[in-house]
PDB file of N, CA and C in Angstrom:
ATOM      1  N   UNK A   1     100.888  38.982   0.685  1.00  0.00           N
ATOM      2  CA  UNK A   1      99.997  40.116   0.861  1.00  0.00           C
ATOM      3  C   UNK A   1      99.986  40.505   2.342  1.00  0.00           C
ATOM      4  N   UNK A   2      99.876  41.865   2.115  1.00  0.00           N
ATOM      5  CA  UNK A   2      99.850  42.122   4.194  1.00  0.00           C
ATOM      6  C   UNK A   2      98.746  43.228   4.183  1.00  0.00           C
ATOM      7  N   UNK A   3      97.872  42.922   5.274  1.00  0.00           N
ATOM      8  CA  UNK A   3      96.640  43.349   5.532  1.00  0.00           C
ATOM      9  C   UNK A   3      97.189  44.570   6.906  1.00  0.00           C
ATOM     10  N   UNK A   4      96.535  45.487   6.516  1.00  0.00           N
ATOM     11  CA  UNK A   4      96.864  46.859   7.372  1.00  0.00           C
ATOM     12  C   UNK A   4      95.503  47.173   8.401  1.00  0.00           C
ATOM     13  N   UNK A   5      95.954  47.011   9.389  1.00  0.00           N
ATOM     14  CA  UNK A   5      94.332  46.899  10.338  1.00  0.00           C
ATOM     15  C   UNK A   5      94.464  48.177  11.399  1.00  0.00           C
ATOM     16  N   UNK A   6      93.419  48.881  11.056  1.00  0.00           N
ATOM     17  CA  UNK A   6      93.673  49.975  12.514  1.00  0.00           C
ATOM     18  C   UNK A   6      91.947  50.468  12.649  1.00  0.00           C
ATOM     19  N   UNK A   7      92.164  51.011  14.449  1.00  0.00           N
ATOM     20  CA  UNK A   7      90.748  51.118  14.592  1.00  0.00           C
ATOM     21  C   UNK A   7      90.369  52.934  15.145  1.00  0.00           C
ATOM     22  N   UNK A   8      89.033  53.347  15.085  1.00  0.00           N
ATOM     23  CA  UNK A   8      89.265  54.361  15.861  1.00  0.00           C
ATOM     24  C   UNK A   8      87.718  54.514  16.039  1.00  0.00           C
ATOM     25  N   UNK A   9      87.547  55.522  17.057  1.00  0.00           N
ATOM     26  CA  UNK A   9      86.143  55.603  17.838  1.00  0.00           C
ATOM     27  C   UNK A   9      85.570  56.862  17.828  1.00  0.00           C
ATOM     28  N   UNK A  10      84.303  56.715  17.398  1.00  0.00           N
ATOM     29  CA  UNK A  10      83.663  58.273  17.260  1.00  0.00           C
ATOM     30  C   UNK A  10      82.651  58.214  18.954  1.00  0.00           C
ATOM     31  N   UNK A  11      82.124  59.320  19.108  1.00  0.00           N
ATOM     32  CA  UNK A  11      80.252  59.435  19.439  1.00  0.00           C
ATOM     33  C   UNK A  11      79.501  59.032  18.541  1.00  0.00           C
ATOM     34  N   UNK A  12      78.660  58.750  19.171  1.00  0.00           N
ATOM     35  CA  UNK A  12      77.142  58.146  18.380  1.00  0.00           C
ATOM     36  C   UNK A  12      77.180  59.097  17.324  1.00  0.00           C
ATOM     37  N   UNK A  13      76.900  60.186  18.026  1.00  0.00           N
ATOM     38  CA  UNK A  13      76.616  61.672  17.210  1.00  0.00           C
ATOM     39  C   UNK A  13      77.401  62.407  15.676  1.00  0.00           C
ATOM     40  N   UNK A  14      78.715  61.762  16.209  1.00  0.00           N
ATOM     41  CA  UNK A  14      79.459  61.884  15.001  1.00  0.00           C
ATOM     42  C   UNK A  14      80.090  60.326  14.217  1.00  0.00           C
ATOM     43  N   UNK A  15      79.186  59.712  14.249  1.00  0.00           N
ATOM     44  CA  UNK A  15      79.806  58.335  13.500  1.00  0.00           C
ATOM     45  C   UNK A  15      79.156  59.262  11.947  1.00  0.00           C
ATOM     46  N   UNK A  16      77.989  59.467  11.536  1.00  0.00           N
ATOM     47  CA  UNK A  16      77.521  59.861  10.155  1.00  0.00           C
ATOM     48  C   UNK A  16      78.924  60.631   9.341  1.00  0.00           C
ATOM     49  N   UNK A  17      78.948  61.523  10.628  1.00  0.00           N
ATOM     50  CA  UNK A  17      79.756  62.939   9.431  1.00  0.00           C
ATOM     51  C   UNK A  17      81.691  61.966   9.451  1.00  0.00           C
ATOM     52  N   UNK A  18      81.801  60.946  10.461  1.00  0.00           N
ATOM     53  CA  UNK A  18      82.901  60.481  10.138  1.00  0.00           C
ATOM     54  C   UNK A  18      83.021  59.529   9.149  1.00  0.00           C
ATOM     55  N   UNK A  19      81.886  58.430   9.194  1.00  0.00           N
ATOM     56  CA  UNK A  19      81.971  57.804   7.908  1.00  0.00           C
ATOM     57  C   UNK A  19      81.742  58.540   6.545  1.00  0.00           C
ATOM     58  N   UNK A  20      81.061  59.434   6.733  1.00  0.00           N
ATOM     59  CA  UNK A  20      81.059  60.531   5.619  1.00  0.00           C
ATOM     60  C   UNK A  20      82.328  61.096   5.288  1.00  0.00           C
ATOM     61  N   UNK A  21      83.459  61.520   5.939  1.00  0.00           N
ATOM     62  CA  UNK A  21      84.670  62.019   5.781  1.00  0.00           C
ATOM     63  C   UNK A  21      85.620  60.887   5.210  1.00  0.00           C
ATOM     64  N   UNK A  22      85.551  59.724   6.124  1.00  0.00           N
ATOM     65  CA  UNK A  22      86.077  58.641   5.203  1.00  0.00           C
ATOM     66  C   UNK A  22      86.174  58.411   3.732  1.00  0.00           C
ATOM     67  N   UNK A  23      84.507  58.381   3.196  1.00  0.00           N
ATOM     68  CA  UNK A  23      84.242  57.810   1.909  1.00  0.00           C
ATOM     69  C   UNK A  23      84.450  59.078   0.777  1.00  0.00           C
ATOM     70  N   UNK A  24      84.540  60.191   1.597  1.00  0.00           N
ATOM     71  CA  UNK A  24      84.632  61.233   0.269  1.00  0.00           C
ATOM     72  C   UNK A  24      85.968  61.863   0.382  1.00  0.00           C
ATOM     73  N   UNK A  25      86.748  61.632   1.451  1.00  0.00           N
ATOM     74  CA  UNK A  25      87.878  62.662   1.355  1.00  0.00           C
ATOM     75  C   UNK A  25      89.249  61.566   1.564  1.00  0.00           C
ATOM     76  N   UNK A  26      89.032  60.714   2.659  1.00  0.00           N
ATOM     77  CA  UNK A  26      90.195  60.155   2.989  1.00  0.00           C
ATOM     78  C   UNK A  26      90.475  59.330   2.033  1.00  0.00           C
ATOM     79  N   UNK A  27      89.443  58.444   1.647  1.00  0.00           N
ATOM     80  CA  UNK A  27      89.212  56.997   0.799  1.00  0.00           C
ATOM     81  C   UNK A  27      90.022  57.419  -0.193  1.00  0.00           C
ATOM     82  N   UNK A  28      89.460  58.230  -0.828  1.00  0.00           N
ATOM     83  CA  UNK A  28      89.720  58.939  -2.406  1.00  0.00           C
ATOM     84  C   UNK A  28      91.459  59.493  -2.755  1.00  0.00           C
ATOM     85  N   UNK A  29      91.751  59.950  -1.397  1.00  0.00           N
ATOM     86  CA  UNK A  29      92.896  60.665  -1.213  1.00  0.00           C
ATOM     87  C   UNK A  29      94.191  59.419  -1.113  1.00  0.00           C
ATOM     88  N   UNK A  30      93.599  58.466  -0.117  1.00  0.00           N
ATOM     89  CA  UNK A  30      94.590  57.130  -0.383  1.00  0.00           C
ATOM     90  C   UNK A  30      94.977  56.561  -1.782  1.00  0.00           C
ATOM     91  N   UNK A  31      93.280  56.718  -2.706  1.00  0.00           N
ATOM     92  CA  UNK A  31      93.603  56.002  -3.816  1.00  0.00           C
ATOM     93  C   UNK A  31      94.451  56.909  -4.697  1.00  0.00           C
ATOM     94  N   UNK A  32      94.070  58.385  -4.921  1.00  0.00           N
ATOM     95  CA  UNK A  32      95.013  59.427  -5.648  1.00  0.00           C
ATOM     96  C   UNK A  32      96.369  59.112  -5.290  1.00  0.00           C
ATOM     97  N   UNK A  33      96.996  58.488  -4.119  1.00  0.00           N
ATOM     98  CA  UNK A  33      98.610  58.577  -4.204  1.00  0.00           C
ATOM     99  C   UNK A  33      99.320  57.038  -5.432  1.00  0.00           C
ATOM    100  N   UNK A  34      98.432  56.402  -5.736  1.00  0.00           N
ATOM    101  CA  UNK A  34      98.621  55.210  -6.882  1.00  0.00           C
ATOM    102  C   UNK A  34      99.906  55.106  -6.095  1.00  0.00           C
ATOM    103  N   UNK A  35      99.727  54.227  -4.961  1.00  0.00           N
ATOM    104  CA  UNK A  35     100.790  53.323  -4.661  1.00  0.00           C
ATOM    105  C   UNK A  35     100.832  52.054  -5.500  1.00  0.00           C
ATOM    106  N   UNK A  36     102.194  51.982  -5.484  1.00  0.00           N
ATOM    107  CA  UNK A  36     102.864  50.761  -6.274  1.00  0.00           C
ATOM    108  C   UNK A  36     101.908  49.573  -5.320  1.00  0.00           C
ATOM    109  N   UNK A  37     101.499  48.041  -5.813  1.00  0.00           N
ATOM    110  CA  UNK A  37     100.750  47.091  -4.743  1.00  0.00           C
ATOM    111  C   UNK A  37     100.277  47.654  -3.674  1.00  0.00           C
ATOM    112  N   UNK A  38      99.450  48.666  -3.492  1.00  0.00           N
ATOM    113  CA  UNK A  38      98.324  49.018  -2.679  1.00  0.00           C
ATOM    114  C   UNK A  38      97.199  48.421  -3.679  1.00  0.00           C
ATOM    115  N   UNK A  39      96.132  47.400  -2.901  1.00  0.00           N
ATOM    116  CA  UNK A  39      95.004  46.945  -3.533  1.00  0.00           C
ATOM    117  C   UNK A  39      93.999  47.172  -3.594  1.00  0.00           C
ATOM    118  N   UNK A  40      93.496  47.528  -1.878  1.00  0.00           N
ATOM    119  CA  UNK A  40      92.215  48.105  -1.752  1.00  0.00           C
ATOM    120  C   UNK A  40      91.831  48.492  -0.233  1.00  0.00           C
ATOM    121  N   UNK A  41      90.992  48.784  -0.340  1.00  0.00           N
ATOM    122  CA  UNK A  41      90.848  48.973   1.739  1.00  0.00           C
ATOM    123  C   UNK A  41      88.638  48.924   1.478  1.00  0.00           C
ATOM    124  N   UNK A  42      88.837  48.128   3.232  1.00  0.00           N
ATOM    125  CA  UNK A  42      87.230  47.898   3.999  1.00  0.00           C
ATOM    126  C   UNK A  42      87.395  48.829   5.251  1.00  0.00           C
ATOM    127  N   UNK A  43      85.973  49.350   5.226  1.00  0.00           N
ATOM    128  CA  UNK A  43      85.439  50.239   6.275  1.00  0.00           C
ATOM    129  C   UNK A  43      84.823  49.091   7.045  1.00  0.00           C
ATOM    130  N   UNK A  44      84.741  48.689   8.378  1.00  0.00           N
ATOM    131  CA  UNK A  44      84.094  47.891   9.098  1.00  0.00           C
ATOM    132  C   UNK A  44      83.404  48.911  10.386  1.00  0.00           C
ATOM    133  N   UNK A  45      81.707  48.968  10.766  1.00  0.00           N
ATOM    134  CA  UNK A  45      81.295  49.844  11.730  1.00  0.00           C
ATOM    135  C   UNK A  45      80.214  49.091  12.158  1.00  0.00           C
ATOM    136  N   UNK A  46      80.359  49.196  13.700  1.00  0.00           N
ATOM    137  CA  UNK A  46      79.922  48.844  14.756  1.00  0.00           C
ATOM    138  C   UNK A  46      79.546  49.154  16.017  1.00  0.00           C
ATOM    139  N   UNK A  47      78.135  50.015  16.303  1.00  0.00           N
ATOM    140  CA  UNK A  47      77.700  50.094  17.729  1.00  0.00           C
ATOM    141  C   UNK A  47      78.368  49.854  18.833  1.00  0.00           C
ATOM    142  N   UNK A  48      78.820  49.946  19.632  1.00  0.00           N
ATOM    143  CA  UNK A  48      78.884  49.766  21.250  1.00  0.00           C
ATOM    144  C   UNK A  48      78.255  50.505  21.810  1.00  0.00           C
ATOM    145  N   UNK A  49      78.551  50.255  23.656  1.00  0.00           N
ATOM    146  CA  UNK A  49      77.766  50.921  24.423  1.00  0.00           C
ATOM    147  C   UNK A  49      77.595  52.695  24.284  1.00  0.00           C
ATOM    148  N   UNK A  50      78.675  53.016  24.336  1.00  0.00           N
ATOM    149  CA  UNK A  50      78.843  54.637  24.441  1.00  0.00           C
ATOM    150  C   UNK A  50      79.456  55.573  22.933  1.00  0.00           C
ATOM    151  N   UNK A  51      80.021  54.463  21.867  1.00  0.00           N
ATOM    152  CA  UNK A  51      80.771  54.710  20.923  1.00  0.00           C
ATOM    153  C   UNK A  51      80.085  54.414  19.481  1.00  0.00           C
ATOM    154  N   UNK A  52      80.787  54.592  18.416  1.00  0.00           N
ATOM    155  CA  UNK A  52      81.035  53.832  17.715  1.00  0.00           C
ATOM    156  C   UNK A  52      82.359  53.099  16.826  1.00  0.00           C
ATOM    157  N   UNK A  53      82.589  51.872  17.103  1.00  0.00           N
ATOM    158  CA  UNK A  53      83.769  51.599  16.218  1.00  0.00           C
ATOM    159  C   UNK A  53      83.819  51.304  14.939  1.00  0.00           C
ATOM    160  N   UNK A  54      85.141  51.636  14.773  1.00  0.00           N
ATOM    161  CA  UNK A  54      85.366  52.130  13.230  1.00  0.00           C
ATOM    162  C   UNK A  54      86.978  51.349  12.972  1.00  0.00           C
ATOM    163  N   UNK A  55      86.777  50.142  12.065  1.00  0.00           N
ATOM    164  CA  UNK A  55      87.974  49.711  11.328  1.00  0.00           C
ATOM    165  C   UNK A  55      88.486  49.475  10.222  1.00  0.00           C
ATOM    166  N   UNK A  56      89.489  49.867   9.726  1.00  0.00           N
ATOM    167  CA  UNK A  56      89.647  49.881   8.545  1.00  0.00           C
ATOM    168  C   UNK A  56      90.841  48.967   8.179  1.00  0.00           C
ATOM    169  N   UNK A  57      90.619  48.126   7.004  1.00  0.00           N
ATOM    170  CA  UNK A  57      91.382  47.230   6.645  1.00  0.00           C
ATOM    171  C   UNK A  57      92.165  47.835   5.272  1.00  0.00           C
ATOM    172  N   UNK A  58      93.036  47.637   5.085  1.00  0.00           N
ATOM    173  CA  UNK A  58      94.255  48.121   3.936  1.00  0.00           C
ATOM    174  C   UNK A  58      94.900  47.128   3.479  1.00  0.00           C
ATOM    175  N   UNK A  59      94.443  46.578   2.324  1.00  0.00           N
ATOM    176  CA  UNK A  59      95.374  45.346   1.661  1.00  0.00           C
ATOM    177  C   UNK A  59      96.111  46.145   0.556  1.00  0.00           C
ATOM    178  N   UNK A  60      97.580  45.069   0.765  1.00  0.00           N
ATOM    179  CA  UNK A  60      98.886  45.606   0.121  1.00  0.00           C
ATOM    180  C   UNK A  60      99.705  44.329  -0.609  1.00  0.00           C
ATOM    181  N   UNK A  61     100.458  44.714  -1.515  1.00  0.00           N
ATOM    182  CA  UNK A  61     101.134  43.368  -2.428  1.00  0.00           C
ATOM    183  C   UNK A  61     102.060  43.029  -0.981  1.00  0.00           C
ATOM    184  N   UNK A  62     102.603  43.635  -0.674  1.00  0.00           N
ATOM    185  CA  UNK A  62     103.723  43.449   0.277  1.00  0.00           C
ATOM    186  C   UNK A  62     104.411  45.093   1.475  1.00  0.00           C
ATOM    187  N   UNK A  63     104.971  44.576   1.980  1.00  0.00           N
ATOM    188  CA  UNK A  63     105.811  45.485   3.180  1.00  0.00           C
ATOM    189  C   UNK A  63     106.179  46.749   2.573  1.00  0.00           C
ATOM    190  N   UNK A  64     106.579  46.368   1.305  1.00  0.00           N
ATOM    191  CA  UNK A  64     107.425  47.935   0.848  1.00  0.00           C
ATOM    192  C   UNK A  64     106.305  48.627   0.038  1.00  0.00           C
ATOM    193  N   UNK A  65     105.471  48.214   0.078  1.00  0.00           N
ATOM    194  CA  UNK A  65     103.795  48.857  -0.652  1.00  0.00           C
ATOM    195  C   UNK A  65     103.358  49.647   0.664  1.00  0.00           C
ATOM    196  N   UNK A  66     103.355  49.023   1.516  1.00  0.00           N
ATOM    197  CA  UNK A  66     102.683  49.556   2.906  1.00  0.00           C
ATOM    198  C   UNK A  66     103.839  50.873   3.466  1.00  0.00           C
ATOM    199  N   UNK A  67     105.000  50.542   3.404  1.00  0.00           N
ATOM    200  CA  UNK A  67     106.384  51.525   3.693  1.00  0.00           C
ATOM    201  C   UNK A  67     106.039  52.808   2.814  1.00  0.00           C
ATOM    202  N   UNK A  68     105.425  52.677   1.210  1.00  0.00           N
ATOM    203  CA  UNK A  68     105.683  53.699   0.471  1.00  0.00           C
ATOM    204  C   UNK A  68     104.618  54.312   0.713  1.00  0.00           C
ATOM    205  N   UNK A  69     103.574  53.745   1.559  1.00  0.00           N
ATOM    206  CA  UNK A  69     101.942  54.882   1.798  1.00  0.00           C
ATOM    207  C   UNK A  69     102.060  55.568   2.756  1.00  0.00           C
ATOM    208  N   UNK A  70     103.081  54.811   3.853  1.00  0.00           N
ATOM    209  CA  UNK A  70     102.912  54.813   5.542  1.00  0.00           C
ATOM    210  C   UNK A  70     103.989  55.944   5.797  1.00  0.00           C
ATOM    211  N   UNK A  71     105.872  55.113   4.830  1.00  0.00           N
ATOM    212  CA  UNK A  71     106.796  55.943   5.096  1.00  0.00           C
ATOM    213  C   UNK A  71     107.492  54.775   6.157  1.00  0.00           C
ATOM    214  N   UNK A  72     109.037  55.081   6.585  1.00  0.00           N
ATOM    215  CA  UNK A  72     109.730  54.233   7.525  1.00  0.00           C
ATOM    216  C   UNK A  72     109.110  53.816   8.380  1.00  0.00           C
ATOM    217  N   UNK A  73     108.592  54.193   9.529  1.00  0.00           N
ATOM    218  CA  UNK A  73     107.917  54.324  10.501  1.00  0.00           C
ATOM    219  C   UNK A  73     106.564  53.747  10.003  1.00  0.00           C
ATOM    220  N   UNK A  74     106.245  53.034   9.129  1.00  0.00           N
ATOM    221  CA  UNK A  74     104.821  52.131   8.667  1.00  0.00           C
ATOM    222  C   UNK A  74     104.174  51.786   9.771  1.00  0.00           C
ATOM    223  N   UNK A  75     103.893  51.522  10.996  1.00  0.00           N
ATOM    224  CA  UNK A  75     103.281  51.175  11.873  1.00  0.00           C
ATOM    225  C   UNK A  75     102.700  52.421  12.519  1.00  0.00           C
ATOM    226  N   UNK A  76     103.406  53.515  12.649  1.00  0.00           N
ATOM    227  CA  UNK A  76     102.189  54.517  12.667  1.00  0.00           C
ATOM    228  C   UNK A  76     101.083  54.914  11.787  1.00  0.00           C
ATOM    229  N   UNK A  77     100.057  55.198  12.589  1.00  0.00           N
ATOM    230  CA  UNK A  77      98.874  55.620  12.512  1.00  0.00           C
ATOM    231  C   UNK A  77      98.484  56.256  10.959  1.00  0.00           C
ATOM    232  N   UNK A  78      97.979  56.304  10.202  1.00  0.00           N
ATOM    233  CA  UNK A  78      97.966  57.503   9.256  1.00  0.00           C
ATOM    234  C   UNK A  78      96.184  57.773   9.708  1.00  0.00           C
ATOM    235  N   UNK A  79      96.114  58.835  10.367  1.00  0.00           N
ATOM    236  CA  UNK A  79      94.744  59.814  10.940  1.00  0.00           C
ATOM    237  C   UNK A  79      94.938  61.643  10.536  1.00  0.00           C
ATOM    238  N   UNK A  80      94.284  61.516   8.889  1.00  0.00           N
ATOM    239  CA  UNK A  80      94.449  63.062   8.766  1.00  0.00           C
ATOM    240  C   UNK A  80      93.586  63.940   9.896  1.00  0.00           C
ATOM    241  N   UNK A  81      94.123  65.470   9.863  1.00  0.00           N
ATOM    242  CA  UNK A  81      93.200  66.112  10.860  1.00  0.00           C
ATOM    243  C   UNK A  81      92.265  66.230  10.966  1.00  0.00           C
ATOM    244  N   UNK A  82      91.269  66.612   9.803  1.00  0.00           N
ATOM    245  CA  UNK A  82      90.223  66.453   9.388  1.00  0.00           C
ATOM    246  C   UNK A  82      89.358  64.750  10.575  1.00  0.00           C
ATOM    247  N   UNK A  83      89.984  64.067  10.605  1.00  0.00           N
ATOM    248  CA  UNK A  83      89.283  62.997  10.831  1.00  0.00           C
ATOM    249  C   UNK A  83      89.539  63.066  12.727  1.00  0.00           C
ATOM    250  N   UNK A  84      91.250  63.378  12.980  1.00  0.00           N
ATOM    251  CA  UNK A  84      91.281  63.742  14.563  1.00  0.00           C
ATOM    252  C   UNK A  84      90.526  64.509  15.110  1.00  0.00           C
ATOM    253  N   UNK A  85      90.082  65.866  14.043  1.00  0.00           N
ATOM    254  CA  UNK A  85      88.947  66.304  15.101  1.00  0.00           C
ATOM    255  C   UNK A  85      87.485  65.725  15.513  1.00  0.00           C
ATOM    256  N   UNK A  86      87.251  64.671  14.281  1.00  0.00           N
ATOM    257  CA  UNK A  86      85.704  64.043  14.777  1.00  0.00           C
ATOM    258  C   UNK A  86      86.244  62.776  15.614  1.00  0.00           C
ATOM    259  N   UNK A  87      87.064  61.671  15.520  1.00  0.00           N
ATOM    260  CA  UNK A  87      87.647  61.200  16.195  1.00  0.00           C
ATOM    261  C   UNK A  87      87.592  60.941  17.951  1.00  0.00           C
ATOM    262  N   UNK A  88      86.495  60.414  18.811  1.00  0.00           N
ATOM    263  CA  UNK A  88      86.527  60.482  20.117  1.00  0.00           C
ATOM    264  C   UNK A  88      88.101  59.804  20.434  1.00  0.00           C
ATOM    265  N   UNK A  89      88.622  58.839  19.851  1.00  0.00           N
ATOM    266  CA  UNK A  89      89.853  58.258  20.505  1.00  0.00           C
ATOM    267  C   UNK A  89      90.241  57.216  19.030  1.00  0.00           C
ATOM    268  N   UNK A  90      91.479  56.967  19.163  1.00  0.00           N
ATOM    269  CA  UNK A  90      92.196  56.276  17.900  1.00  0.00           C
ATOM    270  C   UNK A  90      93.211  55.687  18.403  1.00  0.00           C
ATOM    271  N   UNK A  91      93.605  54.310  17.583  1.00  0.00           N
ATOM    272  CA  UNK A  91      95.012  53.734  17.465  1.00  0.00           C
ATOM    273  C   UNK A  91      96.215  54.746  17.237  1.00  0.00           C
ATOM    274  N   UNK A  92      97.318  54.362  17.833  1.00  0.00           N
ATOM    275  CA  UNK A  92      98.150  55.438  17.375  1.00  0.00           C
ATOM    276  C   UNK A  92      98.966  55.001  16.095  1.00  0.00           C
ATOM    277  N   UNK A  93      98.732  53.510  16.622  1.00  0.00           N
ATOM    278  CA  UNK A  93      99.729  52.472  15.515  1.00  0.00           C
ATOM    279  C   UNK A  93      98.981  51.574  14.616  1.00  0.00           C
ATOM    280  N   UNK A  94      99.255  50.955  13.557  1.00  0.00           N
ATOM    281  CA  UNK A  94      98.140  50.323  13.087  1.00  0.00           C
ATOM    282  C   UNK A  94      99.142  48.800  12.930  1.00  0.00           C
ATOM    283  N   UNK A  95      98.493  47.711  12.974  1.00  0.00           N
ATOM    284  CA  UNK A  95      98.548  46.382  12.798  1.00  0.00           C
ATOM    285  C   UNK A  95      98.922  45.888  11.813  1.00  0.00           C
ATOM    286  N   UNK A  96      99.572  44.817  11.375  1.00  0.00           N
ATOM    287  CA  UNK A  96     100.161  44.146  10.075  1.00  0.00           C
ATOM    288  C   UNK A  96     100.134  42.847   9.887  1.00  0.00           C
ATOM    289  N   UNK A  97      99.464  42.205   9.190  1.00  0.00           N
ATOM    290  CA  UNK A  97      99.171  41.023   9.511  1.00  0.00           C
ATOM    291  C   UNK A  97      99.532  40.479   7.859  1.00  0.00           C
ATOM    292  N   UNK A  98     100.203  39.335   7.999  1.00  0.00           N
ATOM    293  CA  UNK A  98     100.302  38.496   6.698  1.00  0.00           C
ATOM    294  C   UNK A  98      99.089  37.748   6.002  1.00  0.00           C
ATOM    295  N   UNK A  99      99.422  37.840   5.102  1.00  0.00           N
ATOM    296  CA  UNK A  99      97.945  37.364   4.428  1.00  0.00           C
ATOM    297  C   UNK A  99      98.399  35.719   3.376  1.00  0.00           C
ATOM    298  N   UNK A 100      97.681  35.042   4.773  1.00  0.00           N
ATOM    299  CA  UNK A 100      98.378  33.427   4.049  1.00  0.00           C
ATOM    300  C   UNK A 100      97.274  32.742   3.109  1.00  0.00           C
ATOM    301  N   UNK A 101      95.905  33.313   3.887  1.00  0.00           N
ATOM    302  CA  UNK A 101      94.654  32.060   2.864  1.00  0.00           C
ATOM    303  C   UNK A 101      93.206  33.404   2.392  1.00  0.00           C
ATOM    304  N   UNK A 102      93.312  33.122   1.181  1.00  0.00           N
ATOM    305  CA  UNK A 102      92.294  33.836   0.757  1.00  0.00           C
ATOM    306  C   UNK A 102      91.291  32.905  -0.067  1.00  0.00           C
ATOM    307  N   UNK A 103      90.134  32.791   0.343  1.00  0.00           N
ATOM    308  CA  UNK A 103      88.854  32.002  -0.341  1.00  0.00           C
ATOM    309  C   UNK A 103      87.834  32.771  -0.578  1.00  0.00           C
ATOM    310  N   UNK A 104      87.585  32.564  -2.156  1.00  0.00           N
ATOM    311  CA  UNK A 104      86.635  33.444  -2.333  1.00  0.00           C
ATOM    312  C   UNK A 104      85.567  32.310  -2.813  1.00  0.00           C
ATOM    313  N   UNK A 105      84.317  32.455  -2.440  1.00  0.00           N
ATOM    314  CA  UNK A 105      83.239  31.339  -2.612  1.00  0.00           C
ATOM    315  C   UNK A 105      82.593  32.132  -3.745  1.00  0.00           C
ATOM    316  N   UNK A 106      82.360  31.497  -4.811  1.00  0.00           N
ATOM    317  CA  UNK A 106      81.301  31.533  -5.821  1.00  0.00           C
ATOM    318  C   UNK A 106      80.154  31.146  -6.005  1.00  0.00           C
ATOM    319  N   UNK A 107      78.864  30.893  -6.332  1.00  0.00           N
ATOM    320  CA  UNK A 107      77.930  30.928  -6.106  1.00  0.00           C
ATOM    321  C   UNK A 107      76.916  31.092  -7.362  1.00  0.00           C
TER     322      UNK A 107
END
């Protein structure tokens, strides 16, 4: 499994209407392309001093799951416009990380 990690930074002011753009337009739009082993994706958001950060995680069966969302060039960014214009600053590239241990605790 390979975990797709990228980050990007609003204003205070516009973290609402960006996490808002996320969950109704982008989210939805990832899942409409029914990639082959695409699994799921996390919104992660967090305060700082002047910002807010914003990361999003993308789990995938494998490399050529991530190639068929991303395209050759998989390590670039995928930031529709819609989101560059609320966007104070962004990754250009996004991260790839193998996914060796997964524990899920029950309870």
């Amino acid at each position: 499994m390979i975990a797709r990690i990228w980050y990007g930074y609003t204003t205070k002011e516009n973290a609402g209407k960006y996490e808002n753009l996320l969950k109704t337009e982008v989210f939805p739009g990832v899942e409409q392309k029914k990639i082959k082993g695409y699994r799921r994706m996390s919104l992660l958001k967090r305060p700082l001093k002047d910002e807010v950060e914003f990361v999003t995680i993308m789990i995938f069966d494998d490399l050529a799951a991530v190639k068929e969302f991303a395209g050759d060039n998989y390590e670039t960014s995928y930031v529709p416009q819609k989101a560059r214009q609320i966007l104070k600053r962004h990754d250009d590239f996004s991260e790839h990380y193998e996914i060796v241990t997964e524990i899920n605790y029950s309870r």
